[in-house]
C-alpha atoms as a PDB file:
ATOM      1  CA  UNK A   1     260.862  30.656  89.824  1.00  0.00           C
ATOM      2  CA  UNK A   2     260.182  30.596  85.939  1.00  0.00           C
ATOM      3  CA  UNK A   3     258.456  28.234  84.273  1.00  0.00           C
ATOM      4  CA  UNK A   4     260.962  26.227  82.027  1.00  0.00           C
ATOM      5  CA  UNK A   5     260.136  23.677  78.848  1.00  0.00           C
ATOM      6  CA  UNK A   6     259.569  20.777  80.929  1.00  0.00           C
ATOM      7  CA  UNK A   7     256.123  19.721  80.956  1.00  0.00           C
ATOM      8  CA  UNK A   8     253.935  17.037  83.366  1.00  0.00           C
ATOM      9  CA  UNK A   9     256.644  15.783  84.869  1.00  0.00           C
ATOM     10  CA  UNK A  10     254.572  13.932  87.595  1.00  0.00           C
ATOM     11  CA  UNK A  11     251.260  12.111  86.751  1.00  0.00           C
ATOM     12  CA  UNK A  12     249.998  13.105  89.734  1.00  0.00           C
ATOM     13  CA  UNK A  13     247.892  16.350  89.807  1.00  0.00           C
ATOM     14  CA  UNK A  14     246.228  16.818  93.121  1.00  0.00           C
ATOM     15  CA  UNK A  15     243.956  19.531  94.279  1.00  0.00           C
ATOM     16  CA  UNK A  16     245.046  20.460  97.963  1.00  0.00           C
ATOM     17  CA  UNK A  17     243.626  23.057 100.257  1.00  0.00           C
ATOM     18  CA  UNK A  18     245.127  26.280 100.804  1.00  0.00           C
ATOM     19  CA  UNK A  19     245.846  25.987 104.402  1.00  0.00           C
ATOM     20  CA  UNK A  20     246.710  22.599 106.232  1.00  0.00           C
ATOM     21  CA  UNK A  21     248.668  22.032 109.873  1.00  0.00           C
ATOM     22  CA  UNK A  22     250.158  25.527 109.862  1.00  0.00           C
ATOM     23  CA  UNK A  23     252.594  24.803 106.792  1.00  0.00           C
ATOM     24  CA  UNK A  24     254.196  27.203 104.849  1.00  0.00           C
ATOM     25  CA  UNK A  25     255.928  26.397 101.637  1.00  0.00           C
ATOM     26  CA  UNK A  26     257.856  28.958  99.514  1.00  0.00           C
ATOM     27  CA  UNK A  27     255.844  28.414  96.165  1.00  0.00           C
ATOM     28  CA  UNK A  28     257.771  28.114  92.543  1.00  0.00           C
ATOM     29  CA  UNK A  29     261.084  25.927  94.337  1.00  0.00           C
ATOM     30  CA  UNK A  30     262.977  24.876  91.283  1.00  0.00           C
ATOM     31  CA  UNK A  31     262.984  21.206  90.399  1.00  0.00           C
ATOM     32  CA  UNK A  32     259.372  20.857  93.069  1.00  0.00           C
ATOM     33  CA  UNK A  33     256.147  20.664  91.850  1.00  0.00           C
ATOM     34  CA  UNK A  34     254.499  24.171  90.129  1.00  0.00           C
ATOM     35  CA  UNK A  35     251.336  25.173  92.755  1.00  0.00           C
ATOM     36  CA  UNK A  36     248.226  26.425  90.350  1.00  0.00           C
ATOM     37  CA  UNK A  37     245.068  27.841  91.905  1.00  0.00           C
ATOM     38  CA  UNK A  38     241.819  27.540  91.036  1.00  0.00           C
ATOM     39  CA  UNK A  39     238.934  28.999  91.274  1.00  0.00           C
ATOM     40  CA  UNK A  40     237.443  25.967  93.451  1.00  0.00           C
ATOM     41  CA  UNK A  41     237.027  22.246  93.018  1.00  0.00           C
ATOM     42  CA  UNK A  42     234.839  22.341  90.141  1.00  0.00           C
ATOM     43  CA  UNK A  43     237.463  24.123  87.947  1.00  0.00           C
ATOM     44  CA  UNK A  44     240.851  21.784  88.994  1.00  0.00           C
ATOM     45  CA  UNK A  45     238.412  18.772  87.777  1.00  0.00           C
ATOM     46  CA  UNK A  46     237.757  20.376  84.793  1.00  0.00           C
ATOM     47  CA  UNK A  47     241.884  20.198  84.140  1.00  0.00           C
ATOM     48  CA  UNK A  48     242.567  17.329  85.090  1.00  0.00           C
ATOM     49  CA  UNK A  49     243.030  17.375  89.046  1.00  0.00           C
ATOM     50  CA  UNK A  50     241.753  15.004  91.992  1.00  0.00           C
ATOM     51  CA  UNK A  51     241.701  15.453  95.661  1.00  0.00           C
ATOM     52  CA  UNK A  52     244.483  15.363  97.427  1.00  0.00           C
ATOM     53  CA  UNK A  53     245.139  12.040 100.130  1.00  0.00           C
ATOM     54  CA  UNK A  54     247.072  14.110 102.604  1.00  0.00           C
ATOM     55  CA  UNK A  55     245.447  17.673 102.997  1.00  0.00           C
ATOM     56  CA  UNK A  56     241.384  16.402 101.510  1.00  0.00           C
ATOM     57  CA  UNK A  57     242.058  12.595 103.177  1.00  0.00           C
ATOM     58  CA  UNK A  58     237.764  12.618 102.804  1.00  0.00           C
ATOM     59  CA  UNK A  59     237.255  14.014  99.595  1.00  0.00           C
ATOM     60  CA  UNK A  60     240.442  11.333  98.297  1.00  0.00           C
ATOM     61  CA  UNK A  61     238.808   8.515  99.828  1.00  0.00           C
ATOM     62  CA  UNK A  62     235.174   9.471  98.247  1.00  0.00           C
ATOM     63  CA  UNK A  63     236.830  10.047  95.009  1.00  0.00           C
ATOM     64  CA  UNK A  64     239.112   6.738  95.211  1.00  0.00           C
ATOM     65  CA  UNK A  65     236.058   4.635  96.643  1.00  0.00           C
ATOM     66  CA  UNK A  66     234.072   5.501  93.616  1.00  0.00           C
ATOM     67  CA  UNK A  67     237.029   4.945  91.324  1.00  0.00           C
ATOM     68  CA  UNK A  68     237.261   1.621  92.109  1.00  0.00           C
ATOM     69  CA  UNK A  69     232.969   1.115  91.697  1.00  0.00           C
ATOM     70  CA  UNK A  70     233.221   2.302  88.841  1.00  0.00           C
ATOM     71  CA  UNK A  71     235.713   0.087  87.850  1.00  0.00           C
ATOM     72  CA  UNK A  72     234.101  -2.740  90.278  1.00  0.00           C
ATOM     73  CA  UNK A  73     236.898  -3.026  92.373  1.00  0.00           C
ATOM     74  CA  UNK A  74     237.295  -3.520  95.943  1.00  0.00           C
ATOM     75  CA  UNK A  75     239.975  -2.142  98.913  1.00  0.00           C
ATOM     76  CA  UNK A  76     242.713   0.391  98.095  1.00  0.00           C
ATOM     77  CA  UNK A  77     242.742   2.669  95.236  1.00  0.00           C
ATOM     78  CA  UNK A  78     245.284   2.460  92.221  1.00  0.00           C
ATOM     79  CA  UNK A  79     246.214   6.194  92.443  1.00  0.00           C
ATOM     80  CA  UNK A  80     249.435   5.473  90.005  1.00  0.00           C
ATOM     81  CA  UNK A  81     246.726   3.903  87.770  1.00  0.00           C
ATOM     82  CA  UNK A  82     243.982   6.410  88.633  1.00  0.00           C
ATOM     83  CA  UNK A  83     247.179   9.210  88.460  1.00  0.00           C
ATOM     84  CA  UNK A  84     247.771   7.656  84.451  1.00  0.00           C
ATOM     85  CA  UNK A  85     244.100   7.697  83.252  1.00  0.00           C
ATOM     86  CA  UNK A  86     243.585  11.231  84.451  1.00  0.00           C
ATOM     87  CA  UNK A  87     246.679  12.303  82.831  1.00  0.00           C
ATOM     88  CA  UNK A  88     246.007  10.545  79.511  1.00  0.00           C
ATOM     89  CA  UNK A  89     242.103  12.766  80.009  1.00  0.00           C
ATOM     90  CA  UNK A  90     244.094  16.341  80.522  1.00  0.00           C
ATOM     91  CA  UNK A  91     245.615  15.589  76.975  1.00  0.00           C
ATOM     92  CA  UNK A  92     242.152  14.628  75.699  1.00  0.00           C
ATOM     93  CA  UNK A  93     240.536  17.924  77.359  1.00  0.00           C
ATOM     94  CA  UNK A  94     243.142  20.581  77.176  1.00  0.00           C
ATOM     95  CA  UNK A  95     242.203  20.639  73.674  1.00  0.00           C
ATOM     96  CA  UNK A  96     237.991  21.087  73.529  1.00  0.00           C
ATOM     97  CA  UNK A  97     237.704  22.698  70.717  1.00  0.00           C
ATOM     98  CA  UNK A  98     238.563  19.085  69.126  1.00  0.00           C
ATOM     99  CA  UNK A  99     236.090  17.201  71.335  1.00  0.00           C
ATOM    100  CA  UNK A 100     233.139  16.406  70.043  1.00  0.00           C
ATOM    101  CA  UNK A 101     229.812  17.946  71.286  1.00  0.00           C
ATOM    102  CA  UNK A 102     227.741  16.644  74.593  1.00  0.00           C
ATOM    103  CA  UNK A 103     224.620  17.325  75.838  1.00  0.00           C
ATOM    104  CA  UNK A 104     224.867  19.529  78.268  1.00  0.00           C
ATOM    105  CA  UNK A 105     221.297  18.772  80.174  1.00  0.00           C
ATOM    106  CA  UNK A 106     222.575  14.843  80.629  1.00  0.00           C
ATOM    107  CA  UNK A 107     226.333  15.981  82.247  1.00  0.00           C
ATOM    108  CA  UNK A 108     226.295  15.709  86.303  1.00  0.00           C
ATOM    109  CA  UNK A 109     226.849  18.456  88.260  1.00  0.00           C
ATOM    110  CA  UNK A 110     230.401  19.560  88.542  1.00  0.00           C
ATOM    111  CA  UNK A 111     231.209  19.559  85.014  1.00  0.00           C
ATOM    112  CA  UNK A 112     232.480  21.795  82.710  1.00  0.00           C
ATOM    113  CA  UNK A 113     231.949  22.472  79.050  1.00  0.00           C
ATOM    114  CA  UNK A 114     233.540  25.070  76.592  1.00  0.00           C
ATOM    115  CA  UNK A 115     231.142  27.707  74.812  1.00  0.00           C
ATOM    116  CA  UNK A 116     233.025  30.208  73.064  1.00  0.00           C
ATOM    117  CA  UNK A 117     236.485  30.997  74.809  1.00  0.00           C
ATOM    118  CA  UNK A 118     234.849  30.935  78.278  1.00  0.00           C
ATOM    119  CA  UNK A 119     234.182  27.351  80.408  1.00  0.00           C
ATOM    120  CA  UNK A 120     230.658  26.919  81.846  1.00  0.00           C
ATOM    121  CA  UNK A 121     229.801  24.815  84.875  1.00  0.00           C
ATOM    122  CA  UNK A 122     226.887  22.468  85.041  1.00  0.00           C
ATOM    123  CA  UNK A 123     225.069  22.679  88.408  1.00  0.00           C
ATOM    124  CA  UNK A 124     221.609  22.380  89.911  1.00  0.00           C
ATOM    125  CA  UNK A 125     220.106  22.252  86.476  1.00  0.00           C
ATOM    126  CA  UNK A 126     221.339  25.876  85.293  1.00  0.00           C
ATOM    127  CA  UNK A 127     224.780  27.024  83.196  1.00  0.00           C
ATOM    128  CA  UNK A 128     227.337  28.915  84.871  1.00  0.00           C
ATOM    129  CA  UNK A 129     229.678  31.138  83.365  1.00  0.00           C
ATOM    130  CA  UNK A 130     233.164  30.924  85.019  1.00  0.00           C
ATOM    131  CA  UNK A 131     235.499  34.205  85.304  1.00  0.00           C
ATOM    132  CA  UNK A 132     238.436  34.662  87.608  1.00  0.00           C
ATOM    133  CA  UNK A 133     235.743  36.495  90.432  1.00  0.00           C
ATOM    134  CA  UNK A 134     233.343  34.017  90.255  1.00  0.00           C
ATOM    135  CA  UNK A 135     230.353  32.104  88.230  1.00  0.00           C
ATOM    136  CA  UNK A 136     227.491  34.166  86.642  1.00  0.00           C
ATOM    137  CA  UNK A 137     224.201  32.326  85.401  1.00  0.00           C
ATOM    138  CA  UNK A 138     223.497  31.853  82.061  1.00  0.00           C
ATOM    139  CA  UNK A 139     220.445  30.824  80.243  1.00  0.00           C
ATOM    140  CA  UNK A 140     221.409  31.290  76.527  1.00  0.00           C
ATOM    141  CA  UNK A 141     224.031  28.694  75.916  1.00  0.00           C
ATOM    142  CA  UNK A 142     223.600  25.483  72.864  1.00  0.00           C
ATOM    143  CA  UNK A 143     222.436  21.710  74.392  1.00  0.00           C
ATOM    144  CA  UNK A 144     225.500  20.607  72.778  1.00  0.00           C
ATOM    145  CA  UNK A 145     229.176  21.907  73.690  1.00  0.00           C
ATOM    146  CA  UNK A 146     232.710  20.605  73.926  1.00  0.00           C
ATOM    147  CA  UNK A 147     233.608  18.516  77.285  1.00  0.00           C
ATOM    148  CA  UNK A 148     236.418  20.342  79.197  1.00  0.00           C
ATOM    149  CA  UNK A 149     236.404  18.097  82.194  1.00  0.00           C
ATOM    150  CA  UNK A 150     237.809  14.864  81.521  1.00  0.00           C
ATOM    151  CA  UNK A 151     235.165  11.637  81.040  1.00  0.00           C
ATOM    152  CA  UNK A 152     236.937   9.703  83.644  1.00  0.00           C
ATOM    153  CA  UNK A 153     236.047  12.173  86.376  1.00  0.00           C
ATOM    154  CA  UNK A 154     232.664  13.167  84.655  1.00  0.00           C
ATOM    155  CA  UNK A 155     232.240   9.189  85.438  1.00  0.00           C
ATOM    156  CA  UNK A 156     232.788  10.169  89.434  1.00  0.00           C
ATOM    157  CA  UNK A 157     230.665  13.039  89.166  1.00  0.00           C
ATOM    158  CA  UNK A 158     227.722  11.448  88.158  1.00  0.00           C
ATOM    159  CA  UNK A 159     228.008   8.455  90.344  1.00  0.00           C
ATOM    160  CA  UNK A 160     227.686  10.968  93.111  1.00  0.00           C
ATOM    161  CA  UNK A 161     231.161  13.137  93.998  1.00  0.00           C
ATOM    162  CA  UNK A 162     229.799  16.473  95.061  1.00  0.00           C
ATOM    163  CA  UNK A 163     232.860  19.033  94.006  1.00  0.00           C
ATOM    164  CA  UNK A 164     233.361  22.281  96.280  1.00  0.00           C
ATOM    165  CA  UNK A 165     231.823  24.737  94.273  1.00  0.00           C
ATOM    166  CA  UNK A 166     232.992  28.727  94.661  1.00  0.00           C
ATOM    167  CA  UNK A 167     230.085  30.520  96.463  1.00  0.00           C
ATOM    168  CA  UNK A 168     229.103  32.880  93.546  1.00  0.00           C
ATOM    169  CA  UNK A 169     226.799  29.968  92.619  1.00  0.00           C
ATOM    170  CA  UNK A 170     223.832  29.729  95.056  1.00  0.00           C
END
């Protein structure tokens, strides 16, 4: 179970729950899929991630439905398409210190922007500090700071996707 020099060899990135149907899986199989875990929703946005359709079927189909809104379409969604676009995003935002600045008061709630080395969540109208424990409040950060989630999800977020959010943040 080492991680080798292949990178993104799937497209699809999926945020799943940690428990579903009593499975068990024996985590870092060679030649499967490498299992990360986040913090909560908020934070596997913020690289890249969407719901999975299996183990979060009603977070996927909220996400998918307002994919295709957004992109006013109708029926099923295009995950290979919605899959390509998110992966072409991680690209973008695994490098924020590139990006340039947003304003943080106008991002929906959900995402994340960079401030220093440390990512900070937008939600209910306040900053939040992430750390491996949890979110702390901040009040003392710039307007204007480097996107980390990517803009096609920020698109979801503020048409209404409500992330699970860790409960440090009340």
């Amino acid at each position: 179970g080492s991680l080798t020099q292949r990178r993104w060899a799937s497209k699809a990135w999926i945020a799943c729950v940690l428990e579903f149907k009593n499975r068990r899986r024996t985590l870092r199989q060679p030649g499967r899929y490498t299992e990360l875990f986040f913090l909560d929703e908020a934070t596997a946005l913020a690289a890249g991630h969407r719901p999975c359709a299996e183990c979060r079927r009603p977070e996927f189909m909220d996400f998918a439905t307002r994919w295709n809104k957004l992109r006013e379409r109708e029926g099923r969604a295009y995950v290979r398409e919605m899959d390509d676009c998110l992966h072409t995003g991680r690209r973008v935002s695994a490098t924020p210190h590139t990006a340039p600045p947003v304003k943080v008061s106008d991002l929906p709630d959900g995402a994340m922007v960079a401030f220093g080395s440390i990512p900070h969540l937008k939600w209910s109208n306040n900053t939040w500090a992430w750390s491996f424990k949890g979110y702390t409040r901040v009040s003392d950060v710039p307007d204007k700071l480097p996107l980390i989630t990517p803009t096609a999800i920020v698109d979801i977020l503020a048409d209404g996707y409500r992330p699970r959010i860790h409960p440090s943040v009340d």
